[in-house]
Protein backbone atom coordinates (compact mmCIF):
# COMPACT_ATOMS: atom_id res chain seq x y z
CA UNK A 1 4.69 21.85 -25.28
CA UNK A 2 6.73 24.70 -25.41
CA UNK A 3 10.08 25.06 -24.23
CA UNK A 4 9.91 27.14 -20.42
CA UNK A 5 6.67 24.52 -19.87
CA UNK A 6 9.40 21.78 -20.30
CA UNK A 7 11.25 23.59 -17.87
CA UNK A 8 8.72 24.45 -15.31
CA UNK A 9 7.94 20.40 -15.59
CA UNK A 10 11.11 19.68 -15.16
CA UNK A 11 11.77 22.03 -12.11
CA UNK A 12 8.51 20.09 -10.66
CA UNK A 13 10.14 17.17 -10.39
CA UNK A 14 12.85 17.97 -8.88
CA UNK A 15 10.97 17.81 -5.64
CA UNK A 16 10.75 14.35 -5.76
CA UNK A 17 14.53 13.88 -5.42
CA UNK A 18 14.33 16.56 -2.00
CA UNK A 19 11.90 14.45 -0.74
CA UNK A 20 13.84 11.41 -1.36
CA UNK A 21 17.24 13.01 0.13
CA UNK A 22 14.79 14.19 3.10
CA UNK A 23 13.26 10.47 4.00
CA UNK A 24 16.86 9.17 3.59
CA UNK A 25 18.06 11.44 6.49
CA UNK A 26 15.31 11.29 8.58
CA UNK A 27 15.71 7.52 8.27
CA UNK A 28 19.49 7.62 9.28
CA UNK A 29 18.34 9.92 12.36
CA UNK A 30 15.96 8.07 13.56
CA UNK A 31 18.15 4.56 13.28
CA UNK A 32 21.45 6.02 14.85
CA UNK A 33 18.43 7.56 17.68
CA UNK A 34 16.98 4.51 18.30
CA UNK A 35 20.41 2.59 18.18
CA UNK A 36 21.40 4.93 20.77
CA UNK A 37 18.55 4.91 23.31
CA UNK A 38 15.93 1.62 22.35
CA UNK A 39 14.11 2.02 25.20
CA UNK A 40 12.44 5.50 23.54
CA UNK A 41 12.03 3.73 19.87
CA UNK A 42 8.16 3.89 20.77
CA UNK A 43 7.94 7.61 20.87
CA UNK A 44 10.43 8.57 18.32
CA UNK A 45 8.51 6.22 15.48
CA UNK A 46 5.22 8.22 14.98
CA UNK A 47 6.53 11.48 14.65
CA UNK A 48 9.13 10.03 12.02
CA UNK A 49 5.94 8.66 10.06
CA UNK A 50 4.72 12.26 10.52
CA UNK A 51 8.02 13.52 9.37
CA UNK A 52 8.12 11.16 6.27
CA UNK A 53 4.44 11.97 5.21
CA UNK A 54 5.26 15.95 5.21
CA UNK A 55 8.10 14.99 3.01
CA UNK A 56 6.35 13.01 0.84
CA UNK A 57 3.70 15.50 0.46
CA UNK A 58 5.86 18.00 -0.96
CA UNK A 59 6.77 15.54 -3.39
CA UNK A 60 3.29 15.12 -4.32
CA UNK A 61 2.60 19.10 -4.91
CA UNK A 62 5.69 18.60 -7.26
CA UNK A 63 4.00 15.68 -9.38
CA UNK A 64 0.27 17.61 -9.61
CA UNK A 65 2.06 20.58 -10.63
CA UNK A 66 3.98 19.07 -13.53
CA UNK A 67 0.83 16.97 -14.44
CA UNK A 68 -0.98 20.49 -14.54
CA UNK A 69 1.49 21.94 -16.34
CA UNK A 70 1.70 19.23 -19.06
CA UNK A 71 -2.05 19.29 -19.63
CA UNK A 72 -2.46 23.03 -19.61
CA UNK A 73 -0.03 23.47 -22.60
């Protein structure tokens, strides 16, 4: 593997930690929203879980793209 592959891999990854900084702050929102107004917690939750999978998803792309770039070298 060749040095800008290790790179590109690298830069891949990184979307794992943005996806991990973006659940942690939807988390906090969603808390301090339902610690503000309970009554609503059952309409806020599913569009956090839609919220959280988008996030996750981009974290995902990251991971295939590394994996693709490790094998193609």
């Amino acid at each position: 593997m060749d040095a800008m592959t290790a790179i590109g891999v690298g830069i891949a990854v990184l979307t794992g930690m943005g996806a991990g900084i973006g659940i942690g702050i939807a988390t906090s929102g969603l808390m301090q929203a339902i610690s503000r107004q309970p009554e609503a917690a059952g309409k806020m939750t599913p569009m956090f879980f839609v919220g959280i999978a988008l996030a996750e998803a981009t974290a995902i792309y990251g991971l295939v793209i590394a994996i693709m770039l490790i094998t193609s070298g």
